[in-house]
N, C-alpha and C. Protein backbone atom coordinates (compact mmCIF):
# COMPACT_ATOMS: atom_id res chain seq x y z
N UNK A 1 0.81 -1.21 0.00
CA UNK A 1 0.00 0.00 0.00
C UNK A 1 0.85 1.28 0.00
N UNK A 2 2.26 1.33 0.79
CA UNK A 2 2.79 2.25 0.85
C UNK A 2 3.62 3.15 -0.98
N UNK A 3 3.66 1.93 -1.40
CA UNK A 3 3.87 2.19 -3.05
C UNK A 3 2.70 3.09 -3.62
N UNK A 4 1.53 3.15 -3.17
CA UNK A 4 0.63 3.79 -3.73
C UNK A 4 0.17 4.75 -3.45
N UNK A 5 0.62 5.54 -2.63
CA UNK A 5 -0.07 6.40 -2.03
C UNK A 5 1.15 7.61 -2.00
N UNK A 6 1.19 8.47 -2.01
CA UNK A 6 2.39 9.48 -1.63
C UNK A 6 2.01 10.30 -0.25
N UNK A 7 1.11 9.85 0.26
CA UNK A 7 1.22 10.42 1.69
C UNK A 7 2.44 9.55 2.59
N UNK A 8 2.64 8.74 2.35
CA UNK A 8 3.44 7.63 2.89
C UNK A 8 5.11 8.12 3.08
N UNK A 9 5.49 8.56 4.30
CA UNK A 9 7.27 9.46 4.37
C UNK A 9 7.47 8.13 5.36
N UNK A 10 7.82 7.21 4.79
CA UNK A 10 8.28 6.10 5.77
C UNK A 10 9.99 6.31 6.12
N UNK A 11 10.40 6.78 5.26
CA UNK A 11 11.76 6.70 5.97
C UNK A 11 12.48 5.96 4.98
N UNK A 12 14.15 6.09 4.29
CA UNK A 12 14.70 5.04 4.14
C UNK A 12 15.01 3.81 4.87
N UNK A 13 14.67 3.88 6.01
CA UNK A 13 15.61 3.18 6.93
C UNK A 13 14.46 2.25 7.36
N UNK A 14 13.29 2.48 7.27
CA UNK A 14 11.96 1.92 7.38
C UNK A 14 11.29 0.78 6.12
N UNK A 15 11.86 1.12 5.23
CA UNK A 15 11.47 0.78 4.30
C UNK A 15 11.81 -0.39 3.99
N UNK A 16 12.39 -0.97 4.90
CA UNK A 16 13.00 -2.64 4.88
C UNK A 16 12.23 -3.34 6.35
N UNK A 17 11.68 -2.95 7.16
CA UNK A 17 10.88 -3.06 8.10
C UNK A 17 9.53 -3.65 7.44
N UNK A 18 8.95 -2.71 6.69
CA UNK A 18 7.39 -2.42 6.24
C UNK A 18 7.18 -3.41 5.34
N UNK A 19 8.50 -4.01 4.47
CA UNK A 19 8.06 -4.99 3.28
C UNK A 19 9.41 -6.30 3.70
N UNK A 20 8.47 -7.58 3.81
CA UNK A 20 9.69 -8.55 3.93
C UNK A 20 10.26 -8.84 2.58
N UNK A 21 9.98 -8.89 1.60
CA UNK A 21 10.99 -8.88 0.22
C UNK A 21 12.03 -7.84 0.38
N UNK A 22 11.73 -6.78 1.01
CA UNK A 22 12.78 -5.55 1.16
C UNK A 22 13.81 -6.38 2.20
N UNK A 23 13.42 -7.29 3.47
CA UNK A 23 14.05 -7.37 4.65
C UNK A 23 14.83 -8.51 3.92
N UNK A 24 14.29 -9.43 3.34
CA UNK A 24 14.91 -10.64 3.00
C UNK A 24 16.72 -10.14 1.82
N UNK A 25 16.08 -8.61 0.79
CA UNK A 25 16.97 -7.75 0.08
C UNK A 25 18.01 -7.87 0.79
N UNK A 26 17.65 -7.08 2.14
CA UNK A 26 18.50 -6.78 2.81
C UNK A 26 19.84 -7.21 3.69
N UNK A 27 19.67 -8.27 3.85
CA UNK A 27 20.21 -9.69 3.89
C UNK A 27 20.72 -10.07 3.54
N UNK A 28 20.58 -10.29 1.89
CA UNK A 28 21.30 -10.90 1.04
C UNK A 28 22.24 -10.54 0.38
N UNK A 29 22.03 -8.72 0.10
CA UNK A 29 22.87 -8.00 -0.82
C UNK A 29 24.12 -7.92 0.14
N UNK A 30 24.44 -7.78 1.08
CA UNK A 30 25.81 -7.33 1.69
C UNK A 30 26.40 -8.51 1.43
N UNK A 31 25.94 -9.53 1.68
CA UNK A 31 26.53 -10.64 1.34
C UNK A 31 26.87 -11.03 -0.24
N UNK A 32 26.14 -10.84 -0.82
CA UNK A 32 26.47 -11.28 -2.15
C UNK A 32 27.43 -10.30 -2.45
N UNK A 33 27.58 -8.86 -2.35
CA UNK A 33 28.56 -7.85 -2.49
C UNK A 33 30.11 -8.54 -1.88
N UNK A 34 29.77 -8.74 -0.42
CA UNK A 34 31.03 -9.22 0.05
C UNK A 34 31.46 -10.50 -0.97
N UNK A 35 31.39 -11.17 -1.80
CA UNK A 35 31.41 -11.81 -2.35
C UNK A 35 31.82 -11.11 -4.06
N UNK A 36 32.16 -10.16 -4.00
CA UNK A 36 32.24 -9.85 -5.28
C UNK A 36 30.62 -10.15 -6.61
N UNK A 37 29.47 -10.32 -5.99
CA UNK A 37 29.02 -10.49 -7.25
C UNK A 37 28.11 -9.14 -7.64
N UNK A 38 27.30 -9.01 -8.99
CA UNK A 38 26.59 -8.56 -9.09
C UNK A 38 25.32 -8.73 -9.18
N UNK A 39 24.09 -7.96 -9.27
CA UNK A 39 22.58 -8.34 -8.77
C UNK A 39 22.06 -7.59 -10.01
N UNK A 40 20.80 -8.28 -10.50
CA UNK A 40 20.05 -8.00 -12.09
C UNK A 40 18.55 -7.99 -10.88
N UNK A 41 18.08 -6.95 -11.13
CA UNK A 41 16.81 -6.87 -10.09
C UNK A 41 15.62 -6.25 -11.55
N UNK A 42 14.88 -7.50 -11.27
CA UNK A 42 13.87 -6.78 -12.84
C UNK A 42 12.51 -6.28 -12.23
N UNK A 43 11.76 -5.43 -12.59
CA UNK A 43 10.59 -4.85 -12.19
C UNK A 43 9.63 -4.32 -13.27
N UNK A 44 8.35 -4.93 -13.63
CA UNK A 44 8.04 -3.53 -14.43
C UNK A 44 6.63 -2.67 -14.08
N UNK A 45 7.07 -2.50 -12.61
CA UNK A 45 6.41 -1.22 -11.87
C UNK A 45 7.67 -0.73 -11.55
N UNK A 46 7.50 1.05 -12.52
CA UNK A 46 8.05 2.30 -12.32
C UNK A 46 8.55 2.50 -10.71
N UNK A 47 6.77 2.16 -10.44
CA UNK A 47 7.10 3.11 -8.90
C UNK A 47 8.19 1.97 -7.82
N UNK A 48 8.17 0.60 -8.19
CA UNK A 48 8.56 -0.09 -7.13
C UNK A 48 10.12 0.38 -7.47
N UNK A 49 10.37 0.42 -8.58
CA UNK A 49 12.22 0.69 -8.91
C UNK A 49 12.45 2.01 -8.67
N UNK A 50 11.53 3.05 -8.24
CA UNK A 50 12.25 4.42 -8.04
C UNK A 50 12.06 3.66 -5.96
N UNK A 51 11.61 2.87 -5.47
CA UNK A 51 11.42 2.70 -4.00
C UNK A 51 12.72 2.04 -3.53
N UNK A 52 13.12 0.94 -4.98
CA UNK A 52 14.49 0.47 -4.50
C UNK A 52 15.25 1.11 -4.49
N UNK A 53 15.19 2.60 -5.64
CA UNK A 53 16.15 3.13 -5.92
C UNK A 53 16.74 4.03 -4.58
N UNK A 54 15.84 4.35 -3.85
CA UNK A 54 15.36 4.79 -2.31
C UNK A 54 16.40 4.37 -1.07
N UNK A 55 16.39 2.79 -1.63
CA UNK A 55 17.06 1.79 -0.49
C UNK A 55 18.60 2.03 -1.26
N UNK A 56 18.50 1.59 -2.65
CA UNK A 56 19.86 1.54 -2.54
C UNK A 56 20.98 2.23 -2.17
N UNK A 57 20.52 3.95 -2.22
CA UNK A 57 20.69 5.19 -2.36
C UNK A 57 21.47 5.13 -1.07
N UNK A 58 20.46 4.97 -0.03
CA UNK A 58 20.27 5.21 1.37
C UNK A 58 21.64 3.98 1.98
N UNK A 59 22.22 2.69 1.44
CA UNK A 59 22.60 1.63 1.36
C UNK A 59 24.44 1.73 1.31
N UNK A 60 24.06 3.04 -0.01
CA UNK A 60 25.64 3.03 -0.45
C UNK A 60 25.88 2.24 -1.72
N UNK A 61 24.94 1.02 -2.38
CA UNK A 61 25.06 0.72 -3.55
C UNK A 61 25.15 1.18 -4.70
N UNK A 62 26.05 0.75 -5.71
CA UNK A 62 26.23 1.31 -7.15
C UNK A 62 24.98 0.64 -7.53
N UNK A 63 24.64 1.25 -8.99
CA UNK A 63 23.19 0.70 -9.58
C UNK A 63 23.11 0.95 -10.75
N UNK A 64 22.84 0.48 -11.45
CA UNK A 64 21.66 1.26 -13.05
C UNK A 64 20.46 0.97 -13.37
N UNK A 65 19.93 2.22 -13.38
CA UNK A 65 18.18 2.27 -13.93
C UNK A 65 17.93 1.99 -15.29
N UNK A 66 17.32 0.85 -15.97
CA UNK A 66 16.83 0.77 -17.02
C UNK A 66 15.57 0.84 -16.89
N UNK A 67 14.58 1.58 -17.59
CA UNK A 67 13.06 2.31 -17.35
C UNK A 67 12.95 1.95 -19.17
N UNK A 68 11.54 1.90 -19.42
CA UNK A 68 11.16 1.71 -20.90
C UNK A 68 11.10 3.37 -21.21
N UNK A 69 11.36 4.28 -20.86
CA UNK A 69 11.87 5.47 -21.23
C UNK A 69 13.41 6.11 -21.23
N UNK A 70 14.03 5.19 -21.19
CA UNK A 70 15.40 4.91 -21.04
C UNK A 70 16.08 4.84 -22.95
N UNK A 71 16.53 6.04 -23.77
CA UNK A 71 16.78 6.17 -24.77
C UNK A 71 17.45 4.79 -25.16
N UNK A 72 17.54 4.38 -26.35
CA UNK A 72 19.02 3.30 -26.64
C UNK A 72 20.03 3.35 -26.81
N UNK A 73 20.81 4.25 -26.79
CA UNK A 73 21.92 4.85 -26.57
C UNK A 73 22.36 4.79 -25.10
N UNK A 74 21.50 5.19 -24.24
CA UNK A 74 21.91 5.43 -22.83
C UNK A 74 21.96 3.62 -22.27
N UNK A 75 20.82 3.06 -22.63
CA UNK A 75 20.32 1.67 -22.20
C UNK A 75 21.65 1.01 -22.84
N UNK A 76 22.38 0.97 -23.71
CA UNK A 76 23.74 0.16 -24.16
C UNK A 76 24.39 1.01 -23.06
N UNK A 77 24.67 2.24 -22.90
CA UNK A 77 25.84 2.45 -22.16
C UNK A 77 25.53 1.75 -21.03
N UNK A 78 24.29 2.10 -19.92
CA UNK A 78 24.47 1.15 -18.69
C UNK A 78 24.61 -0.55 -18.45
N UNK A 79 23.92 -0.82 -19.86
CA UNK A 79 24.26 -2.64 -19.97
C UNK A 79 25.77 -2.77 -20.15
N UNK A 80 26.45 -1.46 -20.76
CA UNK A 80 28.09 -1.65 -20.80
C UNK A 80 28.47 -1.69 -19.51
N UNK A 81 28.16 -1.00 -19.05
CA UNK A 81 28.63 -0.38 -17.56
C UNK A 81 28.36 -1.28 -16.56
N UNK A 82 27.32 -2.04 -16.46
CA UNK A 82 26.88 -3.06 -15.62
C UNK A 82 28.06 -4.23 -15.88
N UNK A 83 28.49 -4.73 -17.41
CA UNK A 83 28.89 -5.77 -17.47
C UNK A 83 30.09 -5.37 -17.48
N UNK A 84 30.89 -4.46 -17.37
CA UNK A 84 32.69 -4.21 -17.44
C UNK A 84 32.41 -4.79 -15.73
């Protein structure tokens, strides 16, 4: 519900509390990082990838946004950028 509504100022820091897919995220990514790997996170709700974008922000993680408004030019550079 909190995805839908913009009255909702939960907090970065909350925002792994409120949703267990977020808590379970949370968990996993330091670890898989400590590990050298990288993470392919697919979505195609807008709003849920600007919420991760929220966490990751808040996290310290590197990232790239691919959005279906994402030119093709830019969308090769970050698939470059993801895979170097």
């Amino acid at each position: 519900p909190y995805l839908l509504d913009e009255q909702w100022d939960l907090g970065d820091d909350n925002v792994v509390r409120v949703c267990g897919k977020f808590d379970v995220l949370d968990r996993i990514l330091p670890k898989l990082k400590a590990a050298n790997h990288r993470v392919l996170i697919y979505s195609q709700m807008v709003k849920l990838l600007d919420v991760l974008q929220s966490y990751v922000d808040f996290k310290g993680y590197s990232y790239r946004k691919l959005i279906g408004a994402t030119s093709s030019e830019e969308r090769a550079k970050l698939i470059e950028e993801f895979n170097d």
